[in-house]
N, C-alpha and C. Protein backbone atom coordinates (compact mmCIF):
# COMPACT_ATOMS: atom_id res chain seq x y z
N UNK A 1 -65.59 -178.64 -22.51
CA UNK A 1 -65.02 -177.69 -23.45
C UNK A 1 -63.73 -177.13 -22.86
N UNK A 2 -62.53 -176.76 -23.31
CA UNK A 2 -61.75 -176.92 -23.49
C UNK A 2 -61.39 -175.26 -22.30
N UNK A 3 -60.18 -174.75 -21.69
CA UNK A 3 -60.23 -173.21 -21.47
C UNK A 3 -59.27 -172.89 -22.61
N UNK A 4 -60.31 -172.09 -23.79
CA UNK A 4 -59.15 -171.33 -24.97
C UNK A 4 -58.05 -170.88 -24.71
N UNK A 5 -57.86 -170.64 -23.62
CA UNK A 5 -56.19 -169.50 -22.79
C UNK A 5 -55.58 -170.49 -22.57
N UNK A 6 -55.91 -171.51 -22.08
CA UNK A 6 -54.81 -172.78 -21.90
C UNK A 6 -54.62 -173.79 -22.17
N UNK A 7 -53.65 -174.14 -23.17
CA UNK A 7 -53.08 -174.88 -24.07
C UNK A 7 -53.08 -176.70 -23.22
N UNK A 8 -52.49 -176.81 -22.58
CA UNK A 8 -52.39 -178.08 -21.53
C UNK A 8 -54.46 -178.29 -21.21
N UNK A 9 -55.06 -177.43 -21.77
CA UNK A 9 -56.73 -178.50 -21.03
C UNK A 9 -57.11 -178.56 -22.22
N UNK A 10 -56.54 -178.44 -23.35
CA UNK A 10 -56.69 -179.33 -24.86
C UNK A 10 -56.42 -181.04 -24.66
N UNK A 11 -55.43 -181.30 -23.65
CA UNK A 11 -55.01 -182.96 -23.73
C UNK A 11 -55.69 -183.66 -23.01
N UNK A 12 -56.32 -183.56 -22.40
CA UNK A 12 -57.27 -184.79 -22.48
C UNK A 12 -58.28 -185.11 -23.62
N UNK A 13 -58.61 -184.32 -24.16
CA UNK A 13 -58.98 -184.26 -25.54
C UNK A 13 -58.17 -185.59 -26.59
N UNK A 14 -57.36 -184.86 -26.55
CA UNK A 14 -56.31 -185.00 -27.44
C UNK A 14 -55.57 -186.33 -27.25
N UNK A 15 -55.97 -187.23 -25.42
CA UNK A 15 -55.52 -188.28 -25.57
C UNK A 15 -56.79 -189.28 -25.61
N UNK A 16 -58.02 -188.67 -25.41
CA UNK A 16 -59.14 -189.63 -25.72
C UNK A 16 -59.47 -189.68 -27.33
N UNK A 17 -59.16 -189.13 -27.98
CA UNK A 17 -59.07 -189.04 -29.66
C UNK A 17 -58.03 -189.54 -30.73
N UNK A 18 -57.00 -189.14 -29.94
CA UNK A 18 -55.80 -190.29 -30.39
C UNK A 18 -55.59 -191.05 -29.79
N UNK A 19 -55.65 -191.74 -28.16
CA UNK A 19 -54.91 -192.45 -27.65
C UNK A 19 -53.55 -192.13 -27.46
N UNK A 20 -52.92 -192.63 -26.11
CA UNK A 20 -51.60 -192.85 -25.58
C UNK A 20 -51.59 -191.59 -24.33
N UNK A 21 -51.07 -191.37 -23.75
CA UNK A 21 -50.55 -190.01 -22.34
C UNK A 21 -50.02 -189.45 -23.80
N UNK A 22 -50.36 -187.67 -23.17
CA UNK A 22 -49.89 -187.00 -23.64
C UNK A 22 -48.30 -186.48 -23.96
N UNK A 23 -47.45 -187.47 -23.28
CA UNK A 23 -45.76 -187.25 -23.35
C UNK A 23 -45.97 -187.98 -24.63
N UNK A 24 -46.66 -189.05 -25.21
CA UNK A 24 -46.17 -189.31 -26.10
C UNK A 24 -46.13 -188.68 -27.36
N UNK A 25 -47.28 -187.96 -27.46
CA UNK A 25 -47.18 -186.52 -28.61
C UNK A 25 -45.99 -185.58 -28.38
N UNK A 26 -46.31 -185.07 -27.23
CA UNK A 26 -44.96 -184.24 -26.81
C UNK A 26 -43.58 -185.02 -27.46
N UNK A 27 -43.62 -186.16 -27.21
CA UNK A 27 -42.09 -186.50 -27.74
C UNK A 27 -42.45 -186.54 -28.95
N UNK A 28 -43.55 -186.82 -29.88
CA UNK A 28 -43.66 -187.19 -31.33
C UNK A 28 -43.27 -185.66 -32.24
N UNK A 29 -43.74 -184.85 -31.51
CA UNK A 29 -43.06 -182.95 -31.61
C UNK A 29 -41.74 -183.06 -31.48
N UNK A 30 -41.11 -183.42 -30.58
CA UNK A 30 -39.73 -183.10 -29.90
C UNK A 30 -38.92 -183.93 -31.38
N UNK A 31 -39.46 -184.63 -31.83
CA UNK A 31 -38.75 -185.91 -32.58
C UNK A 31 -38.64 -185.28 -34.15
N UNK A 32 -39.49 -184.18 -34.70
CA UNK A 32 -39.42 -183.10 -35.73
C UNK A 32 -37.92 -182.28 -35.47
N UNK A 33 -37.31 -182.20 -34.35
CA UNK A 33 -36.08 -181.26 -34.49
C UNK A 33 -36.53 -179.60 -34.65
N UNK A 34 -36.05 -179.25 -35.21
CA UNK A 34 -36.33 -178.06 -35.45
C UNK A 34 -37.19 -177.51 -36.49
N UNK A 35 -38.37 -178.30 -36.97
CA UNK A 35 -39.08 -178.37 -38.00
C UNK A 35 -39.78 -177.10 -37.76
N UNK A 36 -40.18 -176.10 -38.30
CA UNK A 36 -41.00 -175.21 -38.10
C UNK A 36 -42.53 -175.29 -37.86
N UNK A 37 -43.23 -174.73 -37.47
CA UNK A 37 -44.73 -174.67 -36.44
C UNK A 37 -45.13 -175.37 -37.51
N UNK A 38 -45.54 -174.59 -38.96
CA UNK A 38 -46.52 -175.51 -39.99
C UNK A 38 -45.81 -176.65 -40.06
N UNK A 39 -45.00 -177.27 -40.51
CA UNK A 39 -44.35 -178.69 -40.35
C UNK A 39 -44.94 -179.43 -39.03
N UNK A 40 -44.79 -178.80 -38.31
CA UNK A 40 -45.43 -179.63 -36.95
C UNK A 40 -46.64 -180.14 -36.73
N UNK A 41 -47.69 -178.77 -37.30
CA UNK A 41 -48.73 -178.71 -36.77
C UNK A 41 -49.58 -179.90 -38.34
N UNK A 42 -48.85 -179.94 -39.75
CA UNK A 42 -49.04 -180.51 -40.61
C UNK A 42 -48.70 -182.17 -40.53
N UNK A 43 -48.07 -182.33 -39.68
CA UNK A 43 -47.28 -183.55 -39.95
C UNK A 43 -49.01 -184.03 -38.50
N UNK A 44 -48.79 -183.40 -37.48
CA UNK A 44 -49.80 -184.12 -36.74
C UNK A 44 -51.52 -184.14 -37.60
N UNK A 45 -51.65 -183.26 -38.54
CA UNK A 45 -52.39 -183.24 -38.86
C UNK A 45 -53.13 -184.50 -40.38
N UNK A 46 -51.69 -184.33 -40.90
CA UNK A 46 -51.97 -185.51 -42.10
C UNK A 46 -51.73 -187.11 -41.32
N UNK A 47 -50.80 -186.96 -40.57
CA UNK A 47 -50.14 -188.31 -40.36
C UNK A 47 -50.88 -188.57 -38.98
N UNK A 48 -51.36 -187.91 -38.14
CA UNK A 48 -52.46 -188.55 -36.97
C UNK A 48 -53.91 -187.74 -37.16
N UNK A 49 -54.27 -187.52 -38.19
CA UNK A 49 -55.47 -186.86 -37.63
C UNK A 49 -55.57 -186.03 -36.70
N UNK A 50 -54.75 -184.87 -36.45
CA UNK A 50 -55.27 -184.06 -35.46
C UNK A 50 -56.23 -183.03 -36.27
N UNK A 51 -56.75 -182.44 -35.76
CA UNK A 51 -57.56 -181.02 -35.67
C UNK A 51 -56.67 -179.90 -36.05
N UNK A 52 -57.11 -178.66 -36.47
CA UNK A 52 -56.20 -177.71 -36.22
C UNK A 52 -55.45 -176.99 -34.67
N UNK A 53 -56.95 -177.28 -34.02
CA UNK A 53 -57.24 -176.50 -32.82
C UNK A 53 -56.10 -177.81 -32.05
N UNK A 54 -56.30 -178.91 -31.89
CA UNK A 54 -55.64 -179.82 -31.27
C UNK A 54 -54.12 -179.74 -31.86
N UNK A 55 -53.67 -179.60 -32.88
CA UNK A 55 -52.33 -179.52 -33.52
C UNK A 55 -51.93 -178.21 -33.03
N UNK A 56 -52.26 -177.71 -32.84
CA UNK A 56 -51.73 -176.04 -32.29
C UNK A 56 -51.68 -175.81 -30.69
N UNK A 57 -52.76 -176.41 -30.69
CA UNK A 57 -52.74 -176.75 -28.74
C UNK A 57 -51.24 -177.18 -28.50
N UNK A 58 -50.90 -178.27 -29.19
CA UNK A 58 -50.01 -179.24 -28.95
C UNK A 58 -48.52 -178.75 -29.34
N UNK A 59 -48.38 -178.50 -30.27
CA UNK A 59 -47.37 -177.53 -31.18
C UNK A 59 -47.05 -176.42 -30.43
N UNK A 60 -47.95 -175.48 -29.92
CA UNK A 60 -47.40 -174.54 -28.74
C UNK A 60 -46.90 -174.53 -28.03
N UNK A 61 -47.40 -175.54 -27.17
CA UNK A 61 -47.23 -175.94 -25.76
C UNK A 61 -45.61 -176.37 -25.31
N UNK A 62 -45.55 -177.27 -26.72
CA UNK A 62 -44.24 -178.29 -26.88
C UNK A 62 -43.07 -176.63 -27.45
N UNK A 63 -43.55 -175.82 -28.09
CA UNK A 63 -42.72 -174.37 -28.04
C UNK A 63 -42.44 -173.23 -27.08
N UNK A 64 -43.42 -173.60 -25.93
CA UNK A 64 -43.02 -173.11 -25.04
C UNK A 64 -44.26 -172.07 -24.37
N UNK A 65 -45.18 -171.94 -25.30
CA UNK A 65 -46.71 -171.14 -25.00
C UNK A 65 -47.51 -172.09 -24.51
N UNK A 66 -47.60 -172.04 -23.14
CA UNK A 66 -48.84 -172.96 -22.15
C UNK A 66 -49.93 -171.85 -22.37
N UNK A 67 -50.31 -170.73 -22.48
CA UNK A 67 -51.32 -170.31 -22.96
C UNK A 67 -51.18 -169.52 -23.92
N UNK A 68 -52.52 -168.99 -24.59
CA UNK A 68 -52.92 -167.97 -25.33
C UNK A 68 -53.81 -166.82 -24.99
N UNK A 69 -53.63 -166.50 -23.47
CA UNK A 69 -53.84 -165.15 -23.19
C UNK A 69 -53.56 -164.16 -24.04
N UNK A 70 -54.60 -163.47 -24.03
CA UNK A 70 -54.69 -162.09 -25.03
C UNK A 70 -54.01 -161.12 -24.32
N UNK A 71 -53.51 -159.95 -24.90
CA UNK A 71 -53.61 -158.59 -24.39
C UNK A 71 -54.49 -158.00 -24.50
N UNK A 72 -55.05 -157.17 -23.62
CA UNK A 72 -56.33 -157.04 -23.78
C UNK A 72 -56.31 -155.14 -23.68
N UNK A 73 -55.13 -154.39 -23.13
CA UNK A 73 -54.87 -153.58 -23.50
C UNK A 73 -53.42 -152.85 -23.80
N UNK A 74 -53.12 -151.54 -23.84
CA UNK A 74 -51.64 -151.61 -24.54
C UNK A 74 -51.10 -151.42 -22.97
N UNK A 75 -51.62 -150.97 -21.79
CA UNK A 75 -50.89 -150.95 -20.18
C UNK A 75 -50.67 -152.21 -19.88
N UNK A 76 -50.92 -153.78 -20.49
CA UNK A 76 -51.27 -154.90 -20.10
C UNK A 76 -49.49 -155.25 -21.01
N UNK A 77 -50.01 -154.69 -22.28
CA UNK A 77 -48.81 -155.14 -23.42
C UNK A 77 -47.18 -154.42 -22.37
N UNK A 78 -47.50 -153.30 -21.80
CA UNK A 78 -46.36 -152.66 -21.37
C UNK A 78 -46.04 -153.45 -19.69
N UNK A 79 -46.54 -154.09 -19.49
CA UNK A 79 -46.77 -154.66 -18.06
C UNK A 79 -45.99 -156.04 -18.31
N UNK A 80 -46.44 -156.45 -19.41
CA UNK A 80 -45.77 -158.33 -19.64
C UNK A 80 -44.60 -158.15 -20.58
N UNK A 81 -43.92 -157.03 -20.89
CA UNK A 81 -42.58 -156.94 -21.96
C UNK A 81 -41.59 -156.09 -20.72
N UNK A 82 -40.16 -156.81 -21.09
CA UNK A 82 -39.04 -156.21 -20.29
C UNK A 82 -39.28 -154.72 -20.17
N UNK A 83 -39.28 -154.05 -19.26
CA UNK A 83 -39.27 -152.90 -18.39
C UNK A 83 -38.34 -151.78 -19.65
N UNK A 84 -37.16 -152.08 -20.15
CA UNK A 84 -36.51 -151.24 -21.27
C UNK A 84 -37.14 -151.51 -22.76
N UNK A 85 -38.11 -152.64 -22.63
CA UNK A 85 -38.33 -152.43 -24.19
C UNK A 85 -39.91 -152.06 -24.36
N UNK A 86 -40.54 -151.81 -22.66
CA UNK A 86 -41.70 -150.42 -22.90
C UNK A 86 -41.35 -149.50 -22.52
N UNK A 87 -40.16 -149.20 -22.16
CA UNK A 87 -39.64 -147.71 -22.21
C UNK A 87 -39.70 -147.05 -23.90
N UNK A 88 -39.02 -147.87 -24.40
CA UNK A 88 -38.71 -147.85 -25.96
C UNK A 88 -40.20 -147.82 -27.10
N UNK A 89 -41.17 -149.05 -26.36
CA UNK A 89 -42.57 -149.13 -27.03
C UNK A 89 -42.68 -147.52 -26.93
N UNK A 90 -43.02 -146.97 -25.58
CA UNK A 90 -43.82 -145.88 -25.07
C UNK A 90 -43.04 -144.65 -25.85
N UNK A 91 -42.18 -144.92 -25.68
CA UNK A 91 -40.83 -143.55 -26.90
C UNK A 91 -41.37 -143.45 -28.28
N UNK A 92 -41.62 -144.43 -28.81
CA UNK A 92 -42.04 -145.08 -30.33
C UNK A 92 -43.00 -144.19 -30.95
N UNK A 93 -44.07 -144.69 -29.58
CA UNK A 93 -45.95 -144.54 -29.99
C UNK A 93 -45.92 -143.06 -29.68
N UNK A 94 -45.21 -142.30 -28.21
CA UNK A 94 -45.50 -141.14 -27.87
C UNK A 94 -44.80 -140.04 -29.10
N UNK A 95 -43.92 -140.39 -29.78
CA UNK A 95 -42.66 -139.39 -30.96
C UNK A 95 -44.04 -139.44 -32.19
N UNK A 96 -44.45 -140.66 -32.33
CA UNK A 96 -45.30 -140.32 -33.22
C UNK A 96 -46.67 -139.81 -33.23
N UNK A 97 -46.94 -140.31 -32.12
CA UNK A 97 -48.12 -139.80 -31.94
C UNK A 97 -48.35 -138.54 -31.58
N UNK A 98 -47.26 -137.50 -31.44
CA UNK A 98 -47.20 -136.25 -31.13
C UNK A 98 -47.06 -135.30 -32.45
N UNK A 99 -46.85 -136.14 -33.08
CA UNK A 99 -46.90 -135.36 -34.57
C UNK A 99 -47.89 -135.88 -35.36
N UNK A 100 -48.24 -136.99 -34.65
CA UNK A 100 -49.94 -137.27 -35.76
C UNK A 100 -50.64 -137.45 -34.71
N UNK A 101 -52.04 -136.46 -34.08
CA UNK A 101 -52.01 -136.27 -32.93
C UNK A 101 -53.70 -137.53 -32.79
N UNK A 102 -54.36 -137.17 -34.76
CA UNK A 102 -54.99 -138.32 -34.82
C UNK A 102 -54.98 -139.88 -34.73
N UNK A 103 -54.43 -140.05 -34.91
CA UNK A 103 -53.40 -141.74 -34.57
C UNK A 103 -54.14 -142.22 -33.35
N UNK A 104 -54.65 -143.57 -33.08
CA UNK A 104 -55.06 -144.10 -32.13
C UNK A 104 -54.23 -145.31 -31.73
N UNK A 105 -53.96 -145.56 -30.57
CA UNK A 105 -53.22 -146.67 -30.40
C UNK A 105 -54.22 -147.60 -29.95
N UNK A 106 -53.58 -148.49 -30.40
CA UNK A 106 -54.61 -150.01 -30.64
C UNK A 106 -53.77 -151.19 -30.08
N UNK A 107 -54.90 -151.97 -29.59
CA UNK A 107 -54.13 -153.49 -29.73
C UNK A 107 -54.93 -154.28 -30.83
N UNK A 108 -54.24 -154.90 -31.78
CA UNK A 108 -54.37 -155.73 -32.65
C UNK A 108 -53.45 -157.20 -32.93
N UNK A 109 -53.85 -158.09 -32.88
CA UNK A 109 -53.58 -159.01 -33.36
C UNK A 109 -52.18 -159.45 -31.85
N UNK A 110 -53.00 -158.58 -30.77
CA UNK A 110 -51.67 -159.10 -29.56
C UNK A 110 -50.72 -158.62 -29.49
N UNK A 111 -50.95 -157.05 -30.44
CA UNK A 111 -49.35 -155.73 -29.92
C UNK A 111 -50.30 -154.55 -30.02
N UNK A 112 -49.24 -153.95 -29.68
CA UNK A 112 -50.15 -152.61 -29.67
C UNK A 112 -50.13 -152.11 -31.05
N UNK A 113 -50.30 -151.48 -31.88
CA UNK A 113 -49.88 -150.68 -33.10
C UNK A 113 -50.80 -149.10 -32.88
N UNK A 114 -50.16 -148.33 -34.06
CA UNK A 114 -50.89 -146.97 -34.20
C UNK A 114 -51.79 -147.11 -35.50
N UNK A 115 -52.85 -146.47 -35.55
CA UNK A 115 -53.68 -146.57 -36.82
C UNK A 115 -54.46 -145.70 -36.96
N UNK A 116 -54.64 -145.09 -38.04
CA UNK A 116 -55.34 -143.98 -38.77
C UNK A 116 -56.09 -143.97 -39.74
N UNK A 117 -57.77 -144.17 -39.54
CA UNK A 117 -58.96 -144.11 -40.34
C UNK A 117 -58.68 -145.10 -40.75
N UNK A 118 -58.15 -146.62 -39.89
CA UNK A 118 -58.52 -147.78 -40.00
C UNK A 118 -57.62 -148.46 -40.94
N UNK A 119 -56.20 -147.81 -40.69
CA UNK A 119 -54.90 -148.44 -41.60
C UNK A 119 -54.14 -148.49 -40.50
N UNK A 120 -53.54 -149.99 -40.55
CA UNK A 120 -52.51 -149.51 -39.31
C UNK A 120 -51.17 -148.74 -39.54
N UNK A 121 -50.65 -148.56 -39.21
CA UNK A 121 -49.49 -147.70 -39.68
C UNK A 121 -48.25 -148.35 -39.04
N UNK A 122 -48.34 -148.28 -37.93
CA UNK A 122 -46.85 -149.33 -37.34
C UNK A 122 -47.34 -150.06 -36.32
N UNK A 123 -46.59 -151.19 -36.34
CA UNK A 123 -46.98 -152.00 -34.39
C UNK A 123 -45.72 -152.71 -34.48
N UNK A 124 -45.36 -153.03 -33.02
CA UNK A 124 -44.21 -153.38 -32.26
C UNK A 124 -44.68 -154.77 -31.58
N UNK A 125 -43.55 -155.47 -31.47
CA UNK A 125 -43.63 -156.62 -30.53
C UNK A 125 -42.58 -156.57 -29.82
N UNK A 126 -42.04 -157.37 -28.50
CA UNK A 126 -40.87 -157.25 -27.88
C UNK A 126 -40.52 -158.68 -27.76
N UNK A 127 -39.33 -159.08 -28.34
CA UNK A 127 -38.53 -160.26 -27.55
C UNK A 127 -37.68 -159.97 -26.58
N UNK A 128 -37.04 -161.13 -26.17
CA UNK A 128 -35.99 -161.51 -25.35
C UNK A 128 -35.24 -160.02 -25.52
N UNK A 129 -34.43 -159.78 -26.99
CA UNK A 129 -33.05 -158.95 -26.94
C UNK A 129 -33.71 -157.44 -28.23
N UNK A 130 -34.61 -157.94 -27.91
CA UNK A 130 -35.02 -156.63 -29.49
C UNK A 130 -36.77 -156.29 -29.54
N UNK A 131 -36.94 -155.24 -30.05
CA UNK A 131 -38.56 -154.86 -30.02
C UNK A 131 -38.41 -154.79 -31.81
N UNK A 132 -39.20 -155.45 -32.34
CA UNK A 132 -39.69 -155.61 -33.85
C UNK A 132 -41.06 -154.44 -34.04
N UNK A 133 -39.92 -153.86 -35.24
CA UNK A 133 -40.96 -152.44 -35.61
C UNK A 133 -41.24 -153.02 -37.16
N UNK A 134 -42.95 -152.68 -36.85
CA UNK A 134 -43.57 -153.18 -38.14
C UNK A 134 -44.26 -152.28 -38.72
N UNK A 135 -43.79 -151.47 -40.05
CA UNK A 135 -44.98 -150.62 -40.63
C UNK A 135 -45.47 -151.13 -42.16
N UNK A 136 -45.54 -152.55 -41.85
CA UNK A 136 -46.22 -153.57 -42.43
C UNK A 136 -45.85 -153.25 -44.28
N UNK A 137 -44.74 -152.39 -44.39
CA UNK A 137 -44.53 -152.04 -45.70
C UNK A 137 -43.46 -152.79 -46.11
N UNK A 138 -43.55 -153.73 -47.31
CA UNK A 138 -41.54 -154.36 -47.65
C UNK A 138 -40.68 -153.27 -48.31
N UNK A 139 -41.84 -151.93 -49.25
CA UNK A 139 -41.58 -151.09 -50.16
C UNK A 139 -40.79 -150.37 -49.34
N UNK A 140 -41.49 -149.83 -48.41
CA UNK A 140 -41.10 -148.46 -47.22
C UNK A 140 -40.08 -148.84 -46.97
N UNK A 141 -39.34 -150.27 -45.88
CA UNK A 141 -38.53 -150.34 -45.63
C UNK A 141 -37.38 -150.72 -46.88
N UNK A 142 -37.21 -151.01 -48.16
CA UNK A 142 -36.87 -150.95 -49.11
C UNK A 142 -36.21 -149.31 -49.43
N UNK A 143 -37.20 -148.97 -49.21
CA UNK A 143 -36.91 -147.07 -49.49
C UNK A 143 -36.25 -146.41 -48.44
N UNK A 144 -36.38 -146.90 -47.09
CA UNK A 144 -34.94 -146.46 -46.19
C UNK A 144 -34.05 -147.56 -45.50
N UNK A 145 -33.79 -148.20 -46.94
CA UNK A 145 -32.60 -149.46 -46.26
C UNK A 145 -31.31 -148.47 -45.46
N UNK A 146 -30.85 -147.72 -46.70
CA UNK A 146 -29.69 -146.89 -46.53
C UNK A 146 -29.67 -146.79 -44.62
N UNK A 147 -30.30 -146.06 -44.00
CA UNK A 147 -30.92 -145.79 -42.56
C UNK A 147 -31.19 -146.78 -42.01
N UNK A 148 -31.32 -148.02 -42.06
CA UNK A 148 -31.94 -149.10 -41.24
C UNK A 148 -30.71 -150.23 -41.35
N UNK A 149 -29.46 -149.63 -42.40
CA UNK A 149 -28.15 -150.45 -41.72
C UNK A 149 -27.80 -150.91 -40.12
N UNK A 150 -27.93 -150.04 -39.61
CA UNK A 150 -27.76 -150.58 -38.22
C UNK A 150 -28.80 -151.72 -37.75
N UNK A 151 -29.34 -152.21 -38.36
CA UNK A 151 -30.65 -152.96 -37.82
C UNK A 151 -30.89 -153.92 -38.64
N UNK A 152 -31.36 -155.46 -37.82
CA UNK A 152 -31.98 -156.75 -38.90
C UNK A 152 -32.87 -156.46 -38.90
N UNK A 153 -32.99 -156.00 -40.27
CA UNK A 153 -34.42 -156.02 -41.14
C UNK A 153 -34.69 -157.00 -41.61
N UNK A 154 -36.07 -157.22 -41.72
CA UNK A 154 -36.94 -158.71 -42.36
C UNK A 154 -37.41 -158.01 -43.38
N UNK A 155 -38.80 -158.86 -44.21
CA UNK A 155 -38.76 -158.36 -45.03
C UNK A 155 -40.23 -157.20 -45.05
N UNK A 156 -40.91 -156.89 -43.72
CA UNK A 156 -41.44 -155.76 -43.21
C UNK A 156 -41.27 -155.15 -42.14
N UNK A 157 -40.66 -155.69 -41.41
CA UNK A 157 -40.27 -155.56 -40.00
C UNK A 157 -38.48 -154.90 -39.65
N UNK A 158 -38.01 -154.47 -38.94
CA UNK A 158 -36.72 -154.03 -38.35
C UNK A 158 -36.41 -153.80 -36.97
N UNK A 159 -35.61 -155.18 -36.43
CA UNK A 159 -35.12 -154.76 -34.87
C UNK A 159 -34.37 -154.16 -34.62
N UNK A 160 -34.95 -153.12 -33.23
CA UNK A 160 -33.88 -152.41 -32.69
C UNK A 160 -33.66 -153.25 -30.91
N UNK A 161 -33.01 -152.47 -30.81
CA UNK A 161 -32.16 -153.44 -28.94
C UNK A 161 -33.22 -152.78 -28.25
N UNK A 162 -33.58 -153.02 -27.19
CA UNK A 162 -34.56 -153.15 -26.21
C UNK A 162 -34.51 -152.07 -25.56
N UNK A 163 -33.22 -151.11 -25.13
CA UNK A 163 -32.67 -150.01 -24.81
C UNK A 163 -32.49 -149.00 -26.25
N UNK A 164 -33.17 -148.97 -27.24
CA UNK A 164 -32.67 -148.06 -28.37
C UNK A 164 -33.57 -146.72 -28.15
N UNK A 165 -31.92 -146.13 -28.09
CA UNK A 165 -31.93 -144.36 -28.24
C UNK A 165 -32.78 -143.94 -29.38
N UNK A 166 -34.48 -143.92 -29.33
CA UNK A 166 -35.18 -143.92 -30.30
C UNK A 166 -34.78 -142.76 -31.42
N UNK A 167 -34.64 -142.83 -32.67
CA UNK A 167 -34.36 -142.17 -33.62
C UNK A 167 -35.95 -141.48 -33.83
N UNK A 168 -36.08 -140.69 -33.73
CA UNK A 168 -37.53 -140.05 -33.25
C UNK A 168 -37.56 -139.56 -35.52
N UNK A 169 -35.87 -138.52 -35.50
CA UNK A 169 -36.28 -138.17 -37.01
C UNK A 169 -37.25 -139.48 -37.85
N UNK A 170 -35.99 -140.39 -37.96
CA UNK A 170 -36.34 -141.51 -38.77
C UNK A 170 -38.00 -142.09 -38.68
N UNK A 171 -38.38 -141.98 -37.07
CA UNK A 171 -39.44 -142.89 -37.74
C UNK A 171 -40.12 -141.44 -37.86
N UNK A 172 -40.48 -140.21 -37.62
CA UNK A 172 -41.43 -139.35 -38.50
C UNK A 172 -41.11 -139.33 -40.01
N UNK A 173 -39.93 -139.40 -40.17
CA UNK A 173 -40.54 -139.79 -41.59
C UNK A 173 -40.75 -141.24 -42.04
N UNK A 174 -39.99 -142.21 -42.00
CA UNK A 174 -40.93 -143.71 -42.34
C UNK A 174 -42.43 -143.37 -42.27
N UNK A 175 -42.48 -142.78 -40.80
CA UNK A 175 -44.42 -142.36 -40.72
C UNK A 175 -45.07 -141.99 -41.86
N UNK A 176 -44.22 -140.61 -42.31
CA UNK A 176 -44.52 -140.26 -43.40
C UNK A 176 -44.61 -140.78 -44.31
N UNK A 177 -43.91 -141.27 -44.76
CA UNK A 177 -43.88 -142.56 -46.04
C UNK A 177 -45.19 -143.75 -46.30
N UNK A 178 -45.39 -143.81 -44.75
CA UNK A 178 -45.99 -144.92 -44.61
C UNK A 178 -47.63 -144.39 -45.10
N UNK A 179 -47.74 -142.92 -44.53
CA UNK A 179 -48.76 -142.49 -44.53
C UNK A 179 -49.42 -142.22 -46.08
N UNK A 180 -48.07 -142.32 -46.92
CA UNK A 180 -48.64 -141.86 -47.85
C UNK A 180 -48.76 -142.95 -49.25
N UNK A 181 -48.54 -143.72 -48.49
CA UNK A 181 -48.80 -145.12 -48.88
C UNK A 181 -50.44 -145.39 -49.31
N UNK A 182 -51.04 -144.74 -48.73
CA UNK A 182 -52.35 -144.87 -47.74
C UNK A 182 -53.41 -144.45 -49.10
């Protein structure tokens, strides 16, 4: 059986079921271009029979995730993200959570988020150049585009730089907004 955390002890699997060394999948990935994950993980799946679990093993790996270690808490989440963008997490969670003093911080789904009587309300991730703030609303952020000019917004999400002078007003009220969503 396989270790779930690591992506690379899926292939032997994966070459006794399909056949060939595993470079040759790896290149059969590499050979998609820039096809996106479902494209990838679809194309191995209709056109070789993979698995899900084996198409994703594989599809990761070839993206750059040799495992799928969890976070397992939010000191763990602040431990494995650049040093300025848990300065910024910890600014985020502490501005709000000081005005909603019920709010629990959580890890879900592999970030931390805040949540109240079992709604989440916001969660963050950190890349390379930006921490992605999610208060999972398209409406909310719709309702303070005007304010979120400075920032690529998606279509629930909005990055700020890794170093951002947290706007503490703004997100108590988004909070607000969000809360009353609820």
């Amino acid at each position: 059986m396989p270790d779930r955390g690591e992506r690379a002890s899926y292939f032997p699997a994966i070459e006794r079921k399909h056949g060939g060394p595993i470079s040759l999948w790896i290149e059969r990935i590499r050979e998609l271009g820039d096809a996106k994950y479902p494209e990838q993980v679809a194309h191995l799946r209709e056109n070789h029979g993979f698995s899900q679990a084996h198409a994703n093993a594989l599809v990761m790996y070839v993206r750059g995730s040799t495992t799928s270690t969890r976070v397992r808490s939010v000191d763990d989440f602040y431990a494995a993200v650049d040093p300025k963008a848990a300065v910024t997490a910890r600014t985020i969670f502490d501005s709000i959570r000081k005005a909603h003093p019920p709010m629990e911080l959580v890890i879900a789904w592999n970030h931390p988020m805040l949540r109240l009587d079992g709604h989440y309300v916001i969660g963050l991730s950190a890349a390379k150049h930006h921490v992605l703030v999610n208060y999972f609303s398209a409406d909310l952020l719709s309702a303070f585009a005007d304010r979120l000019t400075p920032y690529k917004v998606n279509k629930k999400t909005f990055a700020v730089p890794l170093d951002w002078k947290v706007d503490r007003r703004l997100l108590l009220e988004m909070t607000k907004a969000r809360l009353a969503e609820f």
